[in-house]
Protein backbone atom coordinates (compact mmCIF):
# COMPACT_ATOMS: atom_id res chain seq x y z
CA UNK A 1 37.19 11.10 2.71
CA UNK A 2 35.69 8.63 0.60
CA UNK A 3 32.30 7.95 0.42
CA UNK A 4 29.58 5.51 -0.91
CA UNK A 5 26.63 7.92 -2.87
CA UNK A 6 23.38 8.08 -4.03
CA UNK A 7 22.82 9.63 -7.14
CA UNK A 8 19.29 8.75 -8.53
CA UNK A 9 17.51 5.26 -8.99
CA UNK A 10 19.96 2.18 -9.30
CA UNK A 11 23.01 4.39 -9.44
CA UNK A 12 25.64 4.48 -6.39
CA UNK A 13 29.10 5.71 -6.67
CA UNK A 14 31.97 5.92 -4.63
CA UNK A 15 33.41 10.03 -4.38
CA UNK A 16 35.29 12.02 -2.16
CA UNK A 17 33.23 14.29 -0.05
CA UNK A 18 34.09 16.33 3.49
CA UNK A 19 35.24 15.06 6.48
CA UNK A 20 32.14 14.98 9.24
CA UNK A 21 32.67 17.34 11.50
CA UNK A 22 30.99 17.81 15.54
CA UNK A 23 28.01 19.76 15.20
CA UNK A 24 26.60 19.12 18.16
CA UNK A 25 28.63 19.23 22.07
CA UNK A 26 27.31 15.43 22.05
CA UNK A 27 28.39 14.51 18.88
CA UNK A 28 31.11 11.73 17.93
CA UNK A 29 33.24 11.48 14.84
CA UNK A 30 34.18 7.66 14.42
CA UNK A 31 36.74 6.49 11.61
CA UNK A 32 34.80 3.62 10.13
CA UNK A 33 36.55 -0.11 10.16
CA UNK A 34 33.55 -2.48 9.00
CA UNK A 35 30.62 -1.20 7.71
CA UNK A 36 27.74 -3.41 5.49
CA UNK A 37 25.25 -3.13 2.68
CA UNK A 38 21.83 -4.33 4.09
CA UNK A 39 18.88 -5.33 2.38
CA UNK A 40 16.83 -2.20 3.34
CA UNK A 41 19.67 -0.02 0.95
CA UNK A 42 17.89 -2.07 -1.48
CA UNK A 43 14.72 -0.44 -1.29
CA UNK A 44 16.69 3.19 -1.84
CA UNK A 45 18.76 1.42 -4.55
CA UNK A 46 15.17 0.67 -6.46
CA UNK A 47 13.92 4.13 -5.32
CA UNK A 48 10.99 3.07 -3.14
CA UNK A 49 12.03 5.11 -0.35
CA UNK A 50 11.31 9.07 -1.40
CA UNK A 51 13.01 11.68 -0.25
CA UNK A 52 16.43 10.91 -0.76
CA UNK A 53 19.17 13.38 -2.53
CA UNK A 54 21.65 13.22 -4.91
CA UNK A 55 24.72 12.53 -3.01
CA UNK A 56 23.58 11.23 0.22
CA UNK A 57 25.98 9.33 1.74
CA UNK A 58 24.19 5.42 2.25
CA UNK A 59 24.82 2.66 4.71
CA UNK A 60 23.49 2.19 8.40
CA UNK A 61 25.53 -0.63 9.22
CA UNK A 62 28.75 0.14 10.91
CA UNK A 63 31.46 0.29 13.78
CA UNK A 64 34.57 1.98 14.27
CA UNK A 65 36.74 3.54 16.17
CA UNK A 66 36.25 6.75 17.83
CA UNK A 67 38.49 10.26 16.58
CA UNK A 68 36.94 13.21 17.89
CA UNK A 69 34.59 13.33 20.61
CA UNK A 70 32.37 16.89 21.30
CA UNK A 71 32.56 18.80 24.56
CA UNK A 72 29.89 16.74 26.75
CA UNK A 73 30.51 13.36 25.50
CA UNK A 74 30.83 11.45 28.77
CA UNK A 75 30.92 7.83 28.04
CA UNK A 76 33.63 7.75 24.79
CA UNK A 77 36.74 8.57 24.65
CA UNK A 78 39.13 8.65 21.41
CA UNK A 79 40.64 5.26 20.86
CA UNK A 80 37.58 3.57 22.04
CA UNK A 81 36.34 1.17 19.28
CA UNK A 82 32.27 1.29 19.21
CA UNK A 83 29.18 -0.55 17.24
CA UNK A 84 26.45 1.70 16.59
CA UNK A 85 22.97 1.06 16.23
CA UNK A 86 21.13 1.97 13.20
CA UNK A 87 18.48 4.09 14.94
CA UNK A 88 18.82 7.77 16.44
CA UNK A 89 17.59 8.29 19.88
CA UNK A 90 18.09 10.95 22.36
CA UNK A 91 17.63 8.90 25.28
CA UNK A 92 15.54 11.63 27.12
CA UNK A 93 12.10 11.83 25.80
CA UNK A 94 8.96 9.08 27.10
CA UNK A 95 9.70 6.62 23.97
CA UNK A 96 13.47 6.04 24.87
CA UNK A 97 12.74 5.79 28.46
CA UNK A 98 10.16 3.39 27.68
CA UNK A 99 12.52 0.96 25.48
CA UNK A 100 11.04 2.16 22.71
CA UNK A 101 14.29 3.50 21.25
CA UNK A 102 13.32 3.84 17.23
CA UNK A 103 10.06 5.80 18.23
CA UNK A 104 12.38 8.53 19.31
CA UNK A 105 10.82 12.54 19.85
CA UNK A 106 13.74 14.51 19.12
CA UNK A 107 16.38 12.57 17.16
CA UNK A 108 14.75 13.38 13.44
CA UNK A 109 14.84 17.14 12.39
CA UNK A 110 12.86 16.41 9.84
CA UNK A 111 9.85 15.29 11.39
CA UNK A 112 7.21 17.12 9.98
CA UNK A 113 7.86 15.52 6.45
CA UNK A 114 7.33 11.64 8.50
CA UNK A 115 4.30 13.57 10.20
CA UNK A 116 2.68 14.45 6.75
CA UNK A 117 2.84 10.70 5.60
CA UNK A 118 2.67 8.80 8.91
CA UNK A 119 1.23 10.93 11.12
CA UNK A 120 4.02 10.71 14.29
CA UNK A 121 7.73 10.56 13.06
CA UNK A 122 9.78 7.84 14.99
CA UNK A 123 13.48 7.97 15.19
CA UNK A 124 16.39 9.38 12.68
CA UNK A 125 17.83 6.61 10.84
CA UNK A 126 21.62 6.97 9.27
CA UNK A 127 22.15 7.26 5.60
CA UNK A 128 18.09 6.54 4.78
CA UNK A 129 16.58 9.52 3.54
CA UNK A 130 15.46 12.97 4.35
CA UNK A 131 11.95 11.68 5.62
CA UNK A 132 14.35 10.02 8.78
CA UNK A 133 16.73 12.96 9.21
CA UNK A 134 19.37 13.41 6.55
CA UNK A 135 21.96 11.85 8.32
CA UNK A 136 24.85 11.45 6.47
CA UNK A 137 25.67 7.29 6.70
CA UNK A 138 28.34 4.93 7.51
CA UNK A 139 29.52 3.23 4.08
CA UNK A 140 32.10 5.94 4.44
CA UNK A 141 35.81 6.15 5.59
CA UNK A 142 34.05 8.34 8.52
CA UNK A 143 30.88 9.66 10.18
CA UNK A 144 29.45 11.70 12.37
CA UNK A 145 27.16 10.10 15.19
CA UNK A 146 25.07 12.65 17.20
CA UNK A 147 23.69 11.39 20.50
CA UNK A 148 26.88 9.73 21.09
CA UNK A 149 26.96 8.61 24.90
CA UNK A 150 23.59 7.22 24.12
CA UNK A 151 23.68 5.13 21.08
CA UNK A 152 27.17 3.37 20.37
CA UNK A 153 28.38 0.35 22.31
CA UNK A 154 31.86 0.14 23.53
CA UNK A 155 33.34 -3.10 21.96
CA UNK A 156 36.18 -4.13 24.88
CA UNK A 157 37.74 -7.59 24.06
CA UNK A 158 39.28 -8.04 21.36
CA UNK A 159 36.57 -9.95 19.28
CA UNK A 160 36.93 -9.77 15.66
CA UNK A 161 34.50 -6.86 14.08
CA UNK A 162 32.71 -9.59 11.48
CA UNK A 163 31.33 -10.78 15.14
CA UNK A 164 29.99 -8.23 16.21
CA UNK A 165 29.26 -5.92 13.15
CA UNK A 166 25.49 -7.19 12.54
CA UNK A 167 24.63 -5.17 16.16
CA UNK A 168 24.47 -2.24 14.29
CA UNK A 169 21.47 -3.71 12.40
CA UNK A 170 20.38 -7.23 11.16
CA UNK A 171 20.97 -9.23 14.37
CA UNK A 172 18.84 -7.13 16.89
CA UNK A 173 16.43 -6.84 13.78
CA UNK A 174 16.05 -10.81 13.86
CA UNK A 175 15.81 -11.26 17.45
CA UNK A 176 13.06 -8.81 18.01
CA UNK A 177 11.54 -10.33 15.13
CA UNK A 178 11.35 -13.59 17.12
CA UNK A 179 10.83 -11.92 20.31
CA UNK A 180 7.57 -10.09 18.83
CA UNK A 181 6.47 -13.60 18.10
CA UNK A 182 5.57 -14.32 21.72
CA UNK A 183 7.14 -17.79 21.33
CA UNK A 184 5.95 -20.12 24.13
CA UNK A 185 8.41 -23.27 24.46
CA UNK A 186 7.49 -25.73 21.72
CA UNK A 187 5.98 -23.15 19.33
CA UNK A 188 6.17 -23.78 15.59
CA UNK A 189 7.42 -20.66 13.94
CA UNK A 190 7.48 -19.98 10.45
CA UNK A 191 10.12 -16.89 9.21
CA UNK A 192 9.05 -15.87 5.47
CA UNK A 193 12.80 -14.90 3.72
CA UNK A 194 16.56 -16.58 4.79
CA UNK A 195 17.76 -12.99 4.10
CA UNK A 196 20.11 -11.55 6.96
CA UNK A 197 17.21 -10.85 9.42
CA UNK A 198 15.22 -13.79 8.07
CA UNK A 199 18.07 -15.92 9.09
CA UNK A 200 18.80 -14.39 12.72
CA UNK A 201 15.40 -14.11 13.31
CA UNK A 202 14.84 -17.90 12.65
CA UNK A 203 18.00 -18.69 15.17
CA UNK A 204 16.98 -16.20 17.63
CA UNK A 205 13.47 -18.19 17.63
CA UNK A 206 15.37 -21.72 18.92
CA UNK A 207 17.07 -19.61 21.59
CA UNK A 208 13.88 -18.29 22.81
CA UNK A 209 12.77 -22.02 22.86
CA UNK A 210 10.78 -22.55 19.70
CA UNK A 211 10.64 -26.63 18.74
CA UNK A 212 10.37 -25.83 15.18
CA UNK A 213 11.16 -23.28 12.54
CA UNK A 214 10.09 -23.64 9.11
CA UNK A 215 12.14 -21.14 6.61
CA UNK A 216 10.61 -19.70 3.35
CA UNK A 217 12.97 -18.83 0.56
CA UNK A 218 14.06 -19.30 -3.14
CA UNK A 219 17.63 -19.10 -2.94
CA UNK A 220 19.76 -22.64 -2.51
CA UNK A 221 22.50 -20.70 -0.81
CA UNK A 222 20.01 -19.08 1.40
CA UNK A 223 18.14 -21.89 2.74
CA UNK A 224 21.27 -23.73 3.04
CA UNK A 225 22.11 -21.32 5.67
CA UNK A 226 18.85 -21.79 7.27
CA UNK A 227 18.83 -25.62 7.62
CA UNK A 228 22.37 -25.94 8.00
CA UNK A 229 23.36 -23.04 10.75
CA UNK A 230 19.89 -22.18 12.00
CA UNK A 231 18.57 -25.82 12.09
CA UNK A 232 15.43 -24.83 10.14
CA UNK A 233 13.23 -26.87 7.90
CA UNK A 234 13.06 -24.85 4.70
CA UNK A 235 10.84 -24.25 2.22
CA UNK A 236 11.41 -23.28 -1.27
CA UNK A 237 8.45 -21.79 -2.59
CA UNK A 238 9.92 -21.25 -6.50
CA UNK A 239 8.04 -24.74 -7.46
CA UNK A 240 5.10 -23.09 -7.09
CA UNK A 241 3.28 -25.22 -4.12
CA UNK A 242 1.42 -23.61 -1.79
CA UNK A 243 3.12 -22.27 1.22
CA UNK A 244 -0.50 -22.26 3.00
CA UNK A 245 -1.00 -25.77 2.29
CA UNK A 246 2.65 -27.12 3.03
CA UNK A 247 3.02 -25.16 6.41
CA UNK A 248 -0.55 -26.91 7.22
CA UNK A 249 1.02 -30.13 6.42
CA UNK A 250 3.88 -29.40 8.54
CA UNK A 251 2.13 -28.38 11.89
CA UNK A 252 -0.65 -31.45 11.50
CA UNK A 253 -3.37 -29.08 10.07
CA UNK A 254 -3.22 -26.27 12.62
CA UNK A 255 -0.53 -23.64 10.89
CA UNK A 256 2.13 -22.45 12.73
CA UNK A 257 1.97 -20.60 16.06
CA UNK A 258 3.42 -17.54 14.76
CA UNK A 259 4.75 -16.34 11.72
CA UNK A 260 7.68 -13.91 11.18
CA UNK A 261 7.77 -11.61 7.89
CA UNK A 262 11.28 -10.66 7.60
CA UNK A 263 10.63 -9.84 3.92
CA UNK A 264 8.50 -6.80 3.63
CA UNK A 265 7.94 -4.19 0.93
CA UNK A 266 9.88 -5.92 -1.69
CA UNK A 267 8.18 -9.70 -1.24
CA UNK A 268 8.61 -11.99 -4.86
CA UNK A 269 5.94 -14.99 -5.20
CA UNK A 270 4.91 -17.18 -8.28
CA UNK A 271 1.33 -16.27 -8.01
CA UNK A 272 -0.76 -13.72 -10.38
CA UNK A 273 -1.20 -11.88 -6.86
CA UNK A 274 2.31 -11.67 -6.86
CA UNK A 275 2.59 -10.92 -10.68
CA UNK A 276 -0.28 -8.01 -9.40
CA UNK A 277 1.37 -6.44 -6.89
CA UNK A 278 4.55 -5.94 -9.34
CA UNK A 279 3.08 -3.93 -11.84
CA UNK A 280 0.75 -2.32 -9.73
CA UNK A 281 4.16 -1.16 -7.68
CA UNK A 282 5.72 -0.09 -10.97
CA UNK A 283 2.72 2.35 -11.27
CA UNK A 284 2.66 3.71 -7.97
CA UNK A 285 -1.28 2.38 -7.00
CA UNK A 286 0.77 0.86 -4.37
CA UNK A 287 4.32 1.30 -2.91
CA UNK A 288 4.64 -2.24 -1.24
CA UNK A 289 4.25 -5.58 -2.51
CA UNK A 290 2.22 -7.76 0.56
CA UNK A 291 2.64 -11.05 -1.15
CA UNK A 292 4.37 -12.34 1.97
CA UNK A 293 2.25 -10.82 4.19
CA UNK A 294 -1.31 -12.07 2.09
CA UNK A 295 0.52 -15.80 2.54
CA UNK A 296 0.85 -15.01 6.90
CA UNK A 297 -2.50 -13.80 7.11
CA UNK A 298 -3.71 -17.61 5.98
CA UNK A 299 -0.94 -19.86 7.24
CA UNK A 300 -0.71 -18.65 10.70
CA UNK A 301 -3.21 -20.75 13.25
CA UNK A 302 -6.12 -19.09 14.72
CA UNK A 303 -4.86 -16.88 17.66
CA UNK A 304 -1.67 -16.77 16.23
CA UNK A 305 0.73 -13.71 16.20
CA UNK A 306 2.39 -12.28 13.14
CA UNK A 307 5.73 -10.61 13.45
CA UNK A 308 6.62 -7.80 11.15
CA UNK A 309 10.44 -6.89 11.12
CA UNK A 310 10.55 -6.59 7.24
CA UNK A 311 10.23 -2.61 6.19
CA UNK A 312 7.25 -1.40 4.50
CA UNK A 313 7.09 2.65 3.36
CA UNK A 314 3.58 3.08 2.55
CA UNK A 315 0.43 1.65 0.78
CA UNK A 316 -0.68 -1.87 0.75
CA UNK A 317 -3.62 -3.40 -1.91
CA UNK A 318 -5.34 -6.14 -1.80
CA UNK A 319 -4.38 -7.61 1.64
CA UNK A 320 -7.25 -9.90 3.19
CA UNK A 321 -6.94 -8.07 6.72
CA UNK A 322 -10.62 -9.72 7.33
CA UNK A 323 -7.99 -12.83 7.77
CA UNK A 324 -6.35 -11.26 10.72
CA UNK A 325 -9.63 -10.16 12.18
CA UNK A 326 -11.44 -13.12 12.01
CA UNK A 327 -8.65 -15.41 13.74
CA UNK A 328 -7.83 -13.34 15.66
CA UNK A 329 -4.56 -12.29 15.62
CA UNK A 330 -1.96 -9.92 17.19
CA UNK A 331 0.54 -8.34 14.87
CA UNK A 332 3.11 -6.66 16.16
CA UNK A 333 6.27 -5.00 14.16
CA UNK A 334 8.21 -1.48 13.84
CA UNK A 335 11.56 -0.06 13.49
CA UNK A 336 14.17 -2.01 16.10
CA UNK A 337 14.51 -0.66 19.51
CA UNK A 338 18.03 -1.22 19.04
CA UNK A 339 19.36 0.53 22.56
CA UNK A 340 17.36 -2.55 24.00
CA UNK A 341 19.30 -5.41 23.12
CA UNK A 342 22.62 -4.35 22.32
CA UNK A 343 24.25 -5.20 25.76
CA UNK A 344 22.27 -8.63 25.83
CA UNK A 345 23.53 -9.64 22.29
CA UNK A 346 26.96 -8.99 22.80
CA UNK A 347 26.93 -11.22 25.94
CA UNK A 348 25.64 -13.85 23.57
CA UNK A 349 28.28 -13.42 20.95
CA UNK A 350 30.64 -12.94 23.18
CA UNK A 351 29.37 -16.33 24.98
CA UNK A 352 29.57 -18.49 22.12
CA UNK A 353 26.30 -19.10 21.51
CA UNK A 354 25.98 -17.47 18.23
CA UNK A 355 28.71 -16.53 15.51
CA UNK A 356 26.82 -13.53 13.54
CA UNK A 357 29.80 -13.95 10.74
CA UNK A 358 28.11 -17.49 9.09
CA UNK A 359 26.45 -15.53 6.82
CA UNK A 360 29.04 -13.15 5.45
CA UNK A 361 29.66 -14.00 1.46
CA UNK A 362 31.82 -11.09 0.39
CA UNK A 363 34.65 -8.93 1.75
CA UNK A 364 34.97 -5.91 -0.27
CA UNK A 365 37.09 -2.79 -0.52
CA UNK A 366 35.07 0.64 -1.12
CA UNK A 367 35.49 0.76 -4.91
CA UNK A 368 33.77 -2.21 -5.31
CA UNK A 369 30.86 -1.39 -3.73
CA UNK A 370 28.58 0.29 -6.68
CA UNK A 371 29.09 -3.50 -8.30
CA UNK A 372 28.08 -5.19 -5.51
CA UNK A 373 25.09 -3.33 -4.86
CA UNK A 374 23.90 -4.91 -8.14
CA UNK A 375 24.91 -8.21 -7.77
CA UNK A 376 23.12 -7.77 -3.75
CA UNK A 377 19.69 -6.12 -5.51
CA UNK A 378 20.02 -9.50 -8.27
CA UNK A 379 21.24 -12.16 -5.70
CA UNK A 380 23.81 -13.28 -7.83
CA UNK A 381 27.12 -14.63 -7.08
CA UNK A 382 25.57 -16.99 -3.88
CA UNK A 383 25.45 -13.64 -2.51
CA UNK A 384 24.37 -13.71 1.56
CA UNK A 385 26.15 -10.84 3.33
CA UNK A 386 28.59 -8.14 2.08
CA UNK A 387 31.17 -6.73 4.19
CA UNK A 388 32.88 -3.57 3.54
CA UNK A 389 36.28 -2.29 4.33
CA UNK A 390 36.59 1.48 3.18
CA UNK A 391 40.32 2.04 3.57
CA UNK A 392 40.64 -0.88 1.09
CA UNK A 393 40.30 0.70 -2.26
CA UNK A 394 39.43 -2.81 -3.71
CA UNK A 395 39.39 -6.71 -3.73
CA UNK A 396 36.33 -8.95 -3.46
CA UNK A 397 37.25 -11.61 -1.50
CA UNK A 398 34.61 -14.32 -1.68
CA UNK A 399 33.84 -16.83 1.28
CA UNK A 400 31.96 -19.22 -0.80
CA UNK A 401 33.23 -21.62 -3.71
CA UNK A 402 30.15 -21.24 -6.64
């Protein structure tokens, strides 16, 4: 099969590797239909995430249809066409029978190297490094998905895959986002990045009855999305202004009720703090740049909850957590408990009340993908969402005039 790779720092190619096979009685093989590049492949792309391999197979974002099935699947059969979630879980152990599905005990086999830098290990991930299991990933023609009458969700109507792809990942990502932001009706809500989750975590925020939601972002074609789809009032922080100061403006002095970083380890700013955190990233004193996170710790109101759905791997400087203390505020983030709110999203899609597709900018076929992961890392192109179909050998198709 063919097979999206990484080879080393900024390099991806596309080569033809095995076929997965069952390992495991519970195992699944799926053939893959629709699978994504998300904005976390970024961080392996720029080699902030250690532990990966030559030749690992990327991409967490995918559905499919199921081939093969192993000897006590229950729930699948072959022919039945499936969204699976990002995370690993076993569905036996206290976290997963507590909803807390990405905290999973037995799902990573290599534990003991997330034990050594975390202290616990939570769940495998697919195609994101040997710290989160090795598992081969789904930007692929096929893959292998272990645990398989617990994770995948049979897709029965006959919705289009571009609606209900983003389950796998960046729409579950969003919502908890906005869920962890304990939004009371009325709230004023402030998401920092219109990125994927940035953007469903800023529409998840209405549906969970926010009044407003302010959107922080650079990119025109990004905060288009967010004022024009989400409803948002948007921000674009590349004239330099102070986010503190205009979010203050915005919520009559008080800051907003909660704020939601759907940025994380990667954050840009215009500040020297920002201009800090860059070259003291590019020298390993620290592996994540907070710059987002410094700008939540004094825009959110006193009392205020912070949100935390962007990924960070490691070591933050400089980060006024005196802020947090002396407001007093409750952060909450982590890894999605994807199991959770698979069923309930679909209902929604499937409802009407959101389209996950408005933010998909490029159709792709699998030999175009090394390109696009550079134009994705660069934002070029009005680049939002990229959507990948591997039995198409290539053909960018692009949803949005320039």
């Amino acid at each position: 099969m063919k097979a999206v790779c990484w080879m080393g720092t900024g390099k991806v190619e596309v080569h033809t590797v095995d076929d997965p096979k069952i390992l495991n009685p519970g195992d699944a093989i799926l053939r893959i239909t629709r699978t994504a590049i998300c904005g976390s492949d970024l961080h392996l792309y720029d080699g902030y995430i250690p532990t990966m391999e030559s030749g690992d197979i990327l991409g967490h974002e995918f559905m499919g249809i199921v081939e093969e099935v192993g000897s006590e699947v229950k729930k699948l059969k072959v022919g039945d066409r499936v969204v699976v979630p990002f995370t690993i879980a076993c569905g036996n152990c206290f976290p997963c029978k507590t909803d807390l599905w990405s905290l999973c005990d037995n799902s990573n086999p290599n534990a003991h190297v997330a034990e050594a830098m975390y202290g616990y290990s939570g769940s495998a991930l697919f195609g994101y490094s040997h710290i989160y299991g090795g598992y081969a990933g789904g930007q692929a023609q096929y893959v292998r998905v272990p645990f398989a009458d617990v994770g995948p969700i049979k897709i029965e109507s006959d919705i289009a895959d571009e609606k209900v792809l983003f389950l796998s990942d960046i729409y579950p990502t969003g919502y908890q986002g906005a869920e962890n932001a304990q939004i009371k009706p009325g709230d004023n809500i402030a998401v920092w990045g219109a990125g994927p989750v940035g953007l469903f975590a800023a529409a998840s925020a209405y549906m969970l009855g926010a009044g407003k939601v302010f959107v922080i972002d650079r990119l025109p074609e990004r905060l288009a999305l967010a004022r024009d789809y989400c409803g948002a009032t948007v921000i674009d922080y590349s004239d330099g202004k102070s986010i503190v100061e205009a979010l203050r403006d915005l919520t009559g002095g008080i800051g907003p009720d909660s704020c939601i970083d759907a940025v994380g380890m990667e954050a840009h700013g215009t500040d020297v703090s920002a201009m800090y955190d860059k070259v003291e990233q590019g020298l390993m004193l620290e592996t994540d740049r907070p710059t987002a996170l410094r700008q939540i710790f004094q825009s959110v109101r006193k009392g205020g909850t912070v949100s935390i759905p962007g990924v960070y791997g490691g070591v933050l400087n400089k980060l006024n957590f005196g802020a947090a203390f002396g407001k007093g505020l409750t952060l909450k983030m982590g890894q999605t408990n994807m199991h959770k709110y698979l069923k309930p999203l679909l209902e929604r899609v499937e409802q009407g009340q959101i389209d996950p597709s408005f933010l998909i900018s490029h159709r792709i076929g699998i030999q175009d993908v090394p390109d696009m992961y550079k134009i994705w890392r660069d934002k070029k192109d009005q680049v939002t969402k990229i959507v990948i179909d591997p039995f198409r050998e290539t053909g960018i198709e692009k949803l949005r005039a320039a």
